[in-house]
C-alpha atoms as a PDB file:
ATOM      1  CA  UNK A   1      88.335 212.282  -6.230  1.00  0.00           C
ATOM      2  CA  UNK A   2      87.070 209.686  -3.540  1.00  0.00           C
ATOM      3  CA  UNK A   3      89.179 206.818  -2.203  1.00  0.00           C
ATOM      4  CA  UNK A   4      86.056 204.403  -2.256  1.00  0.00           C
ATOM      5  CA  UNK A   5      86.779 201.562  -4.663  1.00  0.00           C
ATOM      6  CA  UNK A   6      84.516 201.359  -7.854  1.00  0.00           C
ATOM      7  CA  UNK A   7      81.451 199.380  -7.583  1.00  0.00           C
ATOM      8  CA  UNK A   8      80.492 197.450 -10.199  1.00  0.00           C
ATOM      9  CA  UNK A   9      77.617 198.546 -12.368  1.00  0.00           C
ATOM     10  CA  UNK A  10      74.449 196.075 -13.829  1.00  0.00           C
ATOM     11  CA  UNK A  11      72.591 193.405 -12.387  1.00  0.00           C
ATOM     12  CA  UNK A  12      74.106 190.473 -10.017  1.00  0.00           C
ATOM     13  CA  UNK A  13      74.855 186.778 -11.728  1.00  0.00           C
ATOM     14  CA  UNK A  14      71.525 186.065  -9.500  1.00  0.00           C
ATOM     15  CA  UNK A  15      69.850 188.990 -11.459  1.00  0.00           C
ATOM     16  CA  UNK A  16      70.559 188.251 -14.972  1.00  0.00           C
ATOM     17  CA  UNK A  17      68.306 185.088 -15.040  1.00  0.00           C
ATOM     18  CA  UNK A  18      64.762 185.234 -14.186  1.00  0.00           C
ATOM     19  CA  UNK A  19      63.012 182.352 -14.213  1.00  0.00           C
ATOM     20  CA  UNK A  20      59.412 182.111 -15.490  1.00  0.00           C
ATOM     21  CA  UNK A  21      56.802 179.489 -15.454  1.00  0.00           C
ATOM     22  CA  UNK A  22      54.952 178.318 -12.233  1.00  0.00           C
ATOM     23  CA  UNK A  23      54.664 174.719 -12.358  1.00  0.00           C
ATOM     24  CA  UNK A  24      57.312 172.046 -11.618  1.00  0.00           C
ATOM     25  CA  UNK A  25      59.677 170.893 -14.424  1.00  0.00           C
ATOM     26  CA  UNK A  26      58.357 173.582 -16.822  1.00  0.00           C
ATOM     27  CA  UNK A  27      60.564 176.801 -15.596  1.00  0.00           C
ATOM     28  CA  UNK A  28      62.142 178.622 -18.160  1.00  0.00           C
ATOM     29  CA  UNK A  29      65.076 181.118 -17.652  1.00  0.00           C
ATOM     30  CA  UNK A  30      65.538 184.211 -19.633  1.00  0.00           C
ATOM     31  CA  UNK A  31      69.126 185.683 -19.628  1.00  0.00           C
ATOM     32  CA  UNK A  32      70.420 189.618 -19.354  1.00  0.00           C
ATOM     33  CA  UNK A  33      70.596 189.738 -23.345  1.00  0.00           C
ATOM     34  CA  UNK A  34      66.938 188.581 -23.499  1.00  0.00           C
ATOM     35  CA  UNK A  35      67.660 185.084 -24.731  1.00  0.00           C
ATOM     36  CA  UNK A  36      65.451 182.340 -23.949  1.00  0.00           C
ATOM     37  CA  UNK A  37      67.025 179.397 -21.754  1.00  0.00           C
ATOM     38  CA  UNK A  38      65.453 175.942 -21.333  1.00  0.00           C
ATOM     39  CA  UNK A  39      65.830 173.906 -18.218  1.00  0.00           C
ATOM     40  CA  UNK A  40      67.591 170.994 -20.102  1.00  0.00           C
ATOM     41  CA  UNK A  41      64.827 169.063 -20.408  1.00  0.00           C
ATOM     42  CA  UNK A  42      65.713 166.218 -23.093  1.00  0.00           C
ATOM     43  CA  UNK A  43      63.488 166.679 -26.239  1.00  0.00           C
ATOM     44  CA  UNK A  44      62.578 171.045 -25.163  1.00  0.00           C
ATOM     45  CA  UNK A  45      62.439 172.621 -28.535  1.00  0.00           C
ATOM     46  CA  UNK A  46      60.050 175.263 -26.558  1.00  0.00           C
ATOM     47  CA  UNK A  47      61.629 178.015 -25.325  1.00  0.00           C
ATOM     48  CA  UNK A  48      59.235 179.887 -22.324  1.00  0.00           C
ATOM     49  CA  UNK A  49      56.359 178.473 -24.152  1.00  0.00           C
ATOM     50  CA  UNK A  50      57.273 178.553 -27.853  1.00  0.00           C
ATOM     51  CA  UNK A  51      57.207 176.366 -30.426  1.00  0.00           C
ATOM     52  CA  UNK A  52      60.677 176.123 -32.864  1.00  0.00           C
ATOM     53  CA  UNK A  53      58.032 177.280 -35.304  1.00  0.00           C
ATOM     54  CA  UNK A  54      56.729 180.162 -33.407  1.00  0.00           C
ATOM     55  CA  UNK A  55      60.421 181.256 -32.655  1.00  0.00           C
ATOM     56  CA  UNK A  56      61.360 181.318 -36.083  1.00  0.00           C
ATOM     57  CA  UNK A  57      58.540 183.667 -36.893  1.00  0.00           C
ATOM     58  CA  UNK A  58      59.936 185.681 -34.598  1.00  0.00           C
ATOM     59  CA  UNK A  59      63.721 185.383 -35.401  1.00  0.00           C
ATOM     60  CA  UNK A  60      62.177 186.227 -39.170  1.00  0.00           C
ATOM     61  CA  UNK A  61      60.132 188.903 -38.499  1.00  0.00           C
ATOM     62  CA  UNK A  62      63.351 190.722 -36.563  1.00  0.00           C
ATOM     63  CA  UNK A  63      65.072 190.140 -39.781  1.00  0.00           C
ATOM     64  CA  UNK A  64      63.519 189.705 -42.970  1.00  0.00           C
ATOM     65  CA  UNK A  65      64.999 192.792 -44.308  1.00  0.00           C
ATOM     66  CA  UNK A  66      68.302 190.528 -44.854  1.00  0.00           C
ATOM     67  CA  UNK A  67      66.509 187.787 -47.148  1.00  0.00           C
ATOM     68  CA  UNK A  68      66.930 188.664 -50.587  1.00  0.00           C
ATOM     69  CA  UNK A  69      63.823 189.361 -52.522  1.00  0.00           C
ATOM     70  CA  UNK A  70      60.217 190.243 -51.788  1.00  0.00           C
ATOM     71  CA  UNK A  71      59.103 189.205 -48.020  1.00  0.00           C
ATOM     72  CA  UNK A  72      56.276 187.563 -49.716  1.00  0.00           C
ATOM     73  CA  UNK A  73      58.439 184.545 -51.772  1.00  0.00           C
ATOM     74  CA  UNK A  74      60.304 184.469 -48.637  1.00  0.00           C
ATOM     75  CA  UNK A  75      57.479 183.661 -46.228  1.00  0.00           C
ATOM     76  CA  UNK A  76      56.376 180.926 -48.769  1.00  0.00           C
ATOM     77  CA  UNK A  77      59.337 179.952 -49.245  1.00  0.00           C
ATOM     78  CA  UNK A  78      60.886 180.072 -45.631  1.00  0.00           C
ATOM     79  CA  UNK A  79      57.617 178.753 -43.694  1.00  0.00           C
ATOM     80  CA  UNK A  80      54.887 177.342 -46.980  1.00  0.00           C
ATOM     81  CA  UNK A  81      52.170 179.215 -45.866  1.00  0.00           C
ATOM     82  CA  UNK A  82      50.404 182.402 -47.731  1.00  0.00           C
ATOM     83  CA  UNK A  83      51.623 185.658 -46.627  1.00  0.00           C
ATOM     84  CA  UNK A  84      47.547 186.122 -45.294  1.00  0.00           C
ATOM     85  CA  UNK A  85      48.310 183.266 -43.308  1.00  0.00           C
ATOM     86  CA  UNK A  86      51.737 184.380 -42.067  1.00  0.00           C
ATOM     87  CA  UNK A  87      50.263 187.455 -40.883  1.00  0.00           C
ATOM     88  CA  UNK A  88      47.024 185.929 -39.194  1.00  0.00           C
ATOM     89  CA  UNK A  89      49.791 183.462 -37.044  1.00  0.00           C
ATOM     90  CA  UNK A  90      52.172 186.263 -36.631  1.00  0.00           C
ATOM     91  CA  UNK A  91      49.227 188.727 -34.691  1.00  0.00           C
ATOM     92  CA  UNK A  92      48.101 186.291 -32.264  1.00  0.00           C
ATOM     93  CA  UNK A  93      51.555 185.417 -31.958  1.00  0.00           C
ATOM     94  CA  UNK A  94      52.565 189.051 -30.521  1.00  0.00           C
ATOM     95  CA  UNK A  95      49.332 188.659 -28.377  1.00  0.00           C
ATOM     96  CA  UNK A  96      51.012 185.949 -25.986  1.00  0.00           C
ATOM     97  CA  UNK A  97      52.779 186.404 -23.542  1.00  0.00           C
ATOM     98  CA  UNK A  98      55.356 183.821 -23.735  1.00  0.00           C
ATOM     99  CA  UNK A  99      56.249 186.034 -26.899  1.00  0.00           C
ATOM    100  CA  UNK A 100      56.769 189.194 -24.939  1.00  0.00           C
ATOM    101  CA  UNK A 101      59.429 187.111 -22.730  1.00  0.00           C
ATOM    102  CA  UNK A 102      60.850 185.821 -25.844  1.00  0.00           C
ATOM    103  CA  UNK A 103      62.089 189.029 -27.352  1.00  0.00           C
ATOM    104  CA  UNK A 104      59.954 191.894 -25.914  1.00  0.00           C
ATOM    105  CA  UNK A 105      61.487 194.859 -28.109  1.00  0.00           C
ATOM    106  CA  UNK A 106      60.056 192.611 -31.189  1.00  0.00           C
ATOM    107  CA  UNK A 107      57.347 192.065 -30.044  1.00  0.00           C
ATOM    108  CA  UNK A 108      55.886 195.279 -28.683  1.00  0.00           C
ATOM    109  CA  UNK A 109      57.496 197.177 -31.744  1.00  0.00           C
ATOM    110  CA  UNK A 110      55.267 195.158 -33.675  1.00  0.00           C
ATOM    111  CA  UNK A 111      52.242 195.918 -31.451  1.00  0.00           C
ATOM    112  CA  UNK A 112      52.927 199.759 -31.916  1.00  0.00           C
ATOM    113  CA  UNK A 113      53.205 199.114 -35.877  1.00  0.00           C
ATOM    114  CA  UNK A 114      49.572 197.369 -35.836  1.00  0.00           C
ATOM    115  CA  UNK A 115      47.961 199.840 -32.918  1.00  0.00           C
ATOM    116  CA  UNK A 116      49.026 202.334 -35.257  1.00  0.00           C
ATOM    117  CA  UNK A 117      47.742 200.340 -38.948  1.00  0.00           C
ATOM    118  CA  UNK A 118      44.821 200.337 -36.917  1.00  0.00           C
ATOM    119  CA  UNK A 119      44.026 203.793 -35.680  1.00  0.00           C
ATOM    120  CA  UNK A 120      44.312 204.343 -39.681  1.00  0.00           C
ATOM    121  CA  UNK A 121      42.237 202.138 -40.749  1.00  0.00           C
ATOM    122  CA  UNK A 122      39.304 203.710 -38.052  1.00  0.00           C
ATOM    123  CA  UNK A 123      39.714 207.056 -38.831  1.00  0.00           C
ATOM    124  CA  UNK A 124      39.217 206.166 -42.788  1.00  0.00           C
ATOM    125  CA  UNK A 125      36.124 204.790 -42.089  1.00  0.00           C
ATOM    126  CA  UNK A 126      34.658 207.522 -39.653  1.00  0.00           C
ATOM    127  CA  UNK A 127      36.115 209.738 -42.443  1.00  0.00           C
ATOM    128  CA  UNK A 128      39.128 211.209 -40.490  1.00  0.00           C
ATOM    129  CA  UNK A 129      42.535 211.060 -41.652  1.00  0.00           C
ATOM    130  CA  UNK A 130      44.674 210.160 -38.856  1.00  0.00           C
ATOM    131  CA  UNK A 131      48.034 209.686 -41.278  1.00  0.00           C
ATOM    132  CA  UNK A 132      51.388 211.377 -39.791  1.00  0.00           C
ATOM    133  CA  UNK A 133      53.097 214.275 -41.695  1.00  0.00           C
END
């Protein structure tokens, strides 16, 4: 064994937040476990670039499994809006980038899951089956 004292392993206290945002005032910090920090700005509800509402969607979408009940009554119920609807806000939702910051395993999970509805849909209509076995 070496006589060199253990070094300790993982980012510095410097490392774990990364700020993003370019203008003055509007910097938001992200810390090591991926959660959103605002700058302390009285009245922020937006975390980097997000609407409460937005962030919700997201916070849902990472765990509607939990709500009792078909996701359906729980999207009308949780947000009043159609499950069409829910879906059109949630897809250009995962196309910003603020969301990526926000919780980026989410959100490119979800990007696979759609990439891959898709490539599905395509091949049906060129008359290829491109379904996994």
């Amino acid at each position: 064994m070496s006589d060199d004292p253990v070094q300790p392993v993982g980012p510095t206290a410097d490392e774990r937040t990364a700020v993003v945002g370019t203008e003055p005032g509007t910097a938001q910090a992200t810390a090591a476990d991926g959660a959103a920090v605002t700058d302390g700005t009285p009245g922020d509800d937006t975390v980097a670039g997000l609407p409460a509402r937005e962030r919700e969607i997201l916070a849902f979408e990472r765990q509607w499994w939990r709500f009792p009940g078909a996701k359906e009554a729980a999207i009308r119920e949780r947000f009043g809006m159609t499950s069409t609807r829910y879906y059109q806000v949630l897809n250009a939702l995962i196309d910003r980038p603020e969301a990526l910051v926000v919780d980026p395993l989410l959100v490119r999970r979800l990007r696979r899951m759609r990439a891959g509805r898709q490539r599905q849909r395509s091949g049906r209509v060129l008359g290829t089956d491109l379904r996994r076995d």
